[in-house]
N, C-alpha and C. Protein backbone atom coordinates (compact mmCIF):
# COMPACT_ATOMS: atom_id res chain seq x y z
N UNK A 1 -31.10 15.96 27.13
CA UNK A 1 -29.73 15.90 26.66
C UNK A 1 -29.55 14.95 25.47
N UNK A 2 -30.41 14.04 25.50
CA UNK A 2 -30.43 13.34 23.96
C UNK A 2 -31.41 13.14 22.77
N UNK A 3 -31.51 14.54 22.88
CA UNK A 3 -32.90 15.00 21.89
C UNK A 3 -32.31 14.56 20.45
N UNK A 4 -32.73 13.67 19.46
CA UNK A 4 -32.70 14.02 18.24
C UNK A 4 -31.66 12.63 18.21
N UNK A 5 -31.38 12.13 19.09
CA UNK A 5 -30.75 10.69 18.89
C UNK A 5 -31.33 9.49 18.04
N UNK A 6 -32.38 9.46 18.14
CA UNK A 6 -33.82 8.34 17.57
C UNK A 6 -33.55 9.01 15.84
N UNK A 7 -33.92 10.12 15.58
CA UNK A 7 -33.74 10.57 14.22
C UNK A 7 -32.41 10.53 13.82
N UNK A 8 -31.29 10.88 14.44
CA UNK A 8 -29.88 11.02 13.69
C UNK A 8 -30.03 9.22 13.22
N UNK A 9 -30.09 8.24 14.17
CA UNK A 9 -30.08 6.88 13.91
C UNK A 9 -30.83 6.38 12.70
N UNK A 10 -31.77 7.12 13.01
CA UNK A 10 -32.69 6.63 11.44
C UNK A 10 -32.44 7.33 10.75
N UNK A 11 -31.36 8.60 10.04
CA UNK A 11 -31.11 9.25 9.06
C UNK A 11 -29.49 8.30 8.29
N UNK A 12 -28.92 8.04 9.58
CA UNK A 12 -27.44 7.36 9.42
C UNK A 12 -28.03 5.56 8.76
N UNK A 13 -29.10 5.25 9.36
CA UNK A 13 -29.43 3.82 8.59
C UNK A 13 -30.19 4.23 7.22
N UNK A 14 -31.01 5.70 6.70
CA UNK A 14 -30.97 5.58 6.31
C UNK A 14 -29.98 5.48 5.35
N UNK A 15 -28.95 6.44 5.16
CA UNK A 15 -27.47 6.82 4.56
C UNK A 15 -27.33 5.25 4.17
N UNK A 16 -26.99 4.50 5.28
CA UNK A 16 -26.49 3.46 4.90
C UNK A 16 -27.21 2.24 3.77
N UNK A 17 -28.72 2.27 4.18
CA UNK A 17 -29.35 1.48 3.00
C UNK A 17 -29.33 2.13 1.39
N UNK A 18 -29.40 3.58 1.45
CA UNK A 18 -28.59 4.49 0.23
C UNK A 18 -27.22 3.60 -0.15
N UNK A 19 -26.56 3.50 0.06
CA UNK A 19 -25.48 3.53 -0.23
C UNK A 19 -25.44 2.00 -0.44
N UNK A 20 -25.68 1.09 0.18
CA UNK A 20 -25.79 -0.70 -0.34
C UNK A 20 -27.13 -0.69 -1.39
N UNK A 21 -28.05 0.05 -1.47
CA UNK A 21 -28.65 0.01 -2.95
C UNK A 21 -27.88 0.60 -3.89
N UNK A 22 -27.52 1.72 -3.77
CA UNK A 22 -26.35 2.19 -5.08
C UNK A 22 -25.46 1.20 -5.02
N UNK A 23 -24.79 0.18 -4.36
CA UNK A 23 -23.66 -0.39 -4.24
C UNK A 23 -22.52 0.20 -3.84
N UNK A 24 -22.50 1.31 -3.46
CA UNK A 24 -21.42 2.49 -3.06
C UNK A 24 -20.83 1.66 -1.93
N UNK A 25 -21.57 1.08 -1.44
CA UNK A 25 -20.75 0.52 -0.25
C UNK A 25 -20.41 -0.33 -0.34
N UNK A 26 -20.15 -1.21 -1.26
CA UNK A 26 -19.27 -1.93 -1.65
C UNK A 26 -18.24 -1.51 -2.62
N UNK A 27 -18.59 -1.16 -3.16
CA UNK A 27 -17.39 0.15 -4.04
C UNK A 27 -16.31 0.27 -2.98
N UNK A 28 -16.59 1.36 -1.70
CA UNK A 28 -15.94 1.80 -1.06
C UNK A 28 -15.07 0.70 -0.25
N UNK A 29 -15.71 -0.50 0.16
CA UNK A 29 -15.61 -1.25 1.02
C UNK A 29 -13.88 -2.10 -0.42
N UNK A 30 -14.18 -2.15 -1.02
CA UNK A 30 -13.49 -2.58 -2.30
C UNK A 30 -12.33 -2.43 -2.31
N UNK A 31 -12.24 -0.61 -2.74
CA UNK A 31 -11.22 0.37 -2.60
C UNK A 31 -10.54 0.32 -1.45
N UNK A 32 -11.22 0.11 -0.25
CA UNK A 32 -10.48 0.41 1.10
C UNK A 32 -9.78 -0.91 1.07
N UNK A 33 -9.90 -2.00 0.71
CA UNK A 33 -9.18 -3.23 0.87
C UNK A 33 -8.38 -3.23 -0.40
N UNK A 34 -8.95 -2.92 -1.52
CA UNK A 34 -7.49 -2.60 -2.03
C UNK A 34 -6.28 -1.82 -1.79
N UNK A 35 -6.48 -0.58 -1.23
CA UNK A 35 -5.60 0.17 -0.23
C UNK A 35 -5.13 -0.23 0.65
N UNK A 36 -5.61 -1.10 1.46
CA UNK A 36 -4.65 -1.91 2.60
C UNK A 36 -3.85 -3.45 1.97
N UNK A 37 -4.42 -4.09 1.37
CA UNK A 37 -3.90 -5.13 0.37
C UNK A 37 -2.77 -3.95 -0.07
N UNK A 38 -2.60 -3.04 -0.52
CA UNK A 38 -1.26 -2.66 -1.92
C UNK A 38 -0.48 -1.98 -0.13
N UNK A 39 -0.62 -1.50 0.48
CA UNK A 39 0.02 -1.27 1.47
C UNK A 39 0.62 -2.29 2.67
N UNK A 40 -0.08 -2.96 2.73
CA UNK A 40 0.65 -4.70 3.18
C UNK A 40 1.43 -5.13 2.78
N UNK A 41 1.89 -5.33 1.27
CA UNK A 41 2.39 -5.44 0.10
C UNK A 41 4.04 -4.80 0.34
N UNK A 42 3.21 -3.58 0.18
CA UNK A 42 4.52 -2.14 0.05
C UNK A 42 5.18 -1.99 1.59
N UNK A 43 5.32 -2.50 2.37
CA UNK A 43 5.44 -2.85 3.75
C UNK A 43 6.67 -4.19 3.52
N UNK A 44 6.15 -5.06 3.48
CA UNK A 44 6.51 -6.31 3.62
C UNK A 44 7.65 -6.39 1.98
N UNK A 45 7.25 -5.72 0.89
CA UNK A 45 8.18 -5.78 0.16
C UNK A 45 9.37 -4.82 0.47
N UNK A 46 9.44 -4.00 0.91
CA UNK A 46 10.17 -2.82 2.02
C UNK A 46 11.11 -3.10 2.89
N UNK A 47 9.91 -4.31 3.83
CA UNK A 47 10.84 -4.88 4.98
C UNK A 47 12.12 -5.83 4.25
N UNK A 48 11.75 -6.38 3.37
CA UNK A 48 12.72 -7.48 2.92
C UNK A 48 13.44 -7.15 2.37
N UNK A 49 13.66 -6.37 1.37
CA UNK A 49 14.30 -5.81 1.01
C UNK A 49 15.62 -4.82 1.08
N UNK A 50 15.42 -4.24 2.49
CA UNK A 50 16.00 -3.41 3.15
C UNK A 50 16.34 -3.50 4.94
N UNK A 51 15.88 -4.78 5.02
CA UNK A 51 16.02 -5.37 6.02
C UNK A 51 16.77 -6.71 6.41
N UNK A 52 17.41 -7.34 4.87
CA UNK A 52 17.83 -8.53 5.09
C UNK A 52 19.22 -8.20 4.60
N UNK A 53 20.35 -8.74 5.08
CA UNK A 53 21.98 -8.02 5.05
C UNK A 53 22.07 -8.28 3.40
N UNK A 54 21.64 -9.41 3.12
CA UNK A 54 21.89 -9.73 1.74
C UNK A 54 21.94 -8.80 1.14
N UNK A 55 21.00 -7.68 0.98
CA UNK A 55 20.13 -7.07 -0.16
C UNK A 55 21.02 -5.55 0.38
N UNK A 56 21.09 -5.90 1.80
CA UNK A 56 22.18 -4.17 2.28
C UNK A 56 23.12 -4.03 1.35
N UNK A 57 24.12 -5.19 1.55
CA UNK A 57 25.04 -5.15 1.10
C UNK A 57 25.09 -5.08 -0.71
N UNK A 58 24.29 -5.78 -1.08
CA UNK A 58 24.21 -5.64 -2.77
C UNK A 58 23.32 -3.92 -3.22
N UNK A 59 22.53 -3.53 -2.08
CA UNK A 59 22.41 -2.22 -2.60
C UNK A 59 23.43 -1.34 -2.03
N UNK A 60 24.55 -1.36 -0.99
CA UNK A 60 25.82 -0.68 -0.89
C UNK A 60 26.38 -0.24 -2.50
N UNK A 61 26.62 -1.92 -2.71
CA UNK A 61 27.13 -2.33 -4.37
C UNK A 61 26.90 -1.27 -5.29
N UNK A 62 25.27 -1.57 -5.37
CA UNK A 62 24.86 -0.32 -6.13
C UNK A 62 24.81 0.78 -6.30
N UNK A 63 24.75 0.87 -5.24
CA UNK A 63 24.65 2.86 -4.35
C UNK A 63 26.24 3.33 -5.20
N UNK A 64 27.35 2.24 -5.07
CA UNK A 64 28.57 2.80 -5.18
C UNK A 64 28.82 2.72 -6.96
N UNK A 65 27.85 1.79 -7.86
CA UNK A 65 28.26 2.29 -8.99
C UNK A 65 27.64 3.44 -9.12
N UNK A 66 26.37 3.71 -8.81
CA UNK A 66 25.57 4.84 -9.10
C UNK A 66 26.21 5.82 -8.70
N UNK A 67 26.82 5.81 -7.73
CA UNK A 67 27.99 7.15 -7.72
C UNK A 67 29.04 7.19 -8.66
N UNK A 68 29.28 6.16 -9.04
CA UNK A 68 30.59 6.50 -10.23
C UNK A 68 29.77 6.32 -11.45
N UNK A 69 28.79 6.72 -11.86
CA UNK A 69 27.98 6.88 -13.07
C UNK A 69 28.27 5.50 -14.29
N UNK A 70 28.34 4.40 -13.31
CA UNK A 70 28.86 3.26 -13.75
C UNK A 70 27.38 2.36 -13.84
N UNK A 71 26.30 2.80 -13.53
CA UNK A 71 25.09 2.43 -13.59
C UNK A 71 23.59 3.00 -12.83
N UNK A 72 22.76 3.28 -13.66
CA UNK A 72 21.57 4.46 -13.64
C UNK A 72 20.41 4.19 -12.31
N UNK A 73 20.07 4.56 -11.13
CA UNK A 73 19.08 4.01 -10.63
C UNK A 73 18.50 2.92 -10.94
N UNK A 74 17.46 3.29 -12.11
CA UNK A 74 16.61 2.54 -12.42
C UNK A 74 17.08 0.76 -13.14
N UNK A 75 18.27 0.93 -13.52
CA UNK A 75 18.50 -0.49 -13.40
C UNK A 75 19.14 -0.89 -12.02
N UNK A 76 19.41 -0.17 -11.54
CA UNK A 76 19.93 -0.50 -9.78
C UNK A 76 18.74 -1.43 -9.05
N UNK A 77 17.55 -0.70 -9.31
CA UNK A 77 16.42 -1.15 -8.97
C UNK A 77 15.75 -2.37 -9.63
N UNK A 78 16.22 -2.28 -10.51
CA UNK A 78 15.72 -3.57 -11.63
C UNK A 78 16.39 -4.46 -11.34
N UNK A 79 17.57 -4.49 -10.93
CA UNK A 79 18.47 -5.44 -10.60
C UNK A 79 18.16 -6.51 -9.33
N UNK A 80 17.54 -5.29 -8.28
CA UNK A 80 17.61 -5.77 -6.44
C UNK A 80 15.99 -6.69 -6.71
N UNK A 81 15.04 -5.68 -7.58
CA UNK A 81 13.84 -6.53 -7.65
C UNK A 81 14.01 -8.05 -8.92
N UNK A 82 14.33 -7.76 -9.34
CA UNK A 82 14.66 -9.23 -10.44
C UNK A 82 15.54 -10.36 -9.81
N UNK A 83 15.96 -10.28 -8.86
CA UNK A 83 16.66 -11.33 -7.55
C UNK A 83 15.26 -11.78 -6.10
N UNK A 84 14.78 -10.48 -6.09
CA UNK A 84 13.33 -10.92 -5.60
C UNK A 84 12.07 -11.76 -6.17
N UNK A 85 11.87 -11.14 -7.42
CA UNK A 85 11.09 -11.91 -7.81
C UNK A 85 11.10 -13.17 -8.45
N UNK A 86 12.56 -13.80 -8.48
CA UNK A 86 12.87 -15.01 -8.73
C UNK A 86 12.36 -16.23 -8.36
């Protein structure tokens, strides 16, 4: 029942010494932490944002000029992040 276990192991280590001589695996290893780093990020800038009454209420604000064409999204947004990044 576990025929071919001994070889899959030594085909998968080899894979793996492939891939730390190319450096691929650190490449990958790289990428994947930059992907969770920018998603930690995008989380936590998210939560605060939209989670603290302050920022409810000043994007209400906004929401309601942007309906009266009294000001464009994108400075709506420029606005809520330029009080953040202060």
């Amino acid at each position: 029942p576990f025929q071919g276990i001994s070889e899959l192991l030594s085909e998968i280590n080899n894979h793996k010494n492939y891939l730390k001589k190319e450096k691929r695996l650190e490449v990958k290893r790289r990428k994947r932490y930059e992907t969770e780093l920018t998603e930690i990020i995008r989380k936590r800038l998210t939560s605060l944002i939209f989670d603290e009454s302050k920022f409810k209420d000043k994007m209400d604000r906004l929401i309601d000029q942007i309906s009266k064409k009294e000001l464009d999204p994108y400075s709506a947004a420029d606005e809520i992040l330029g009080k953040i990044l202060k």
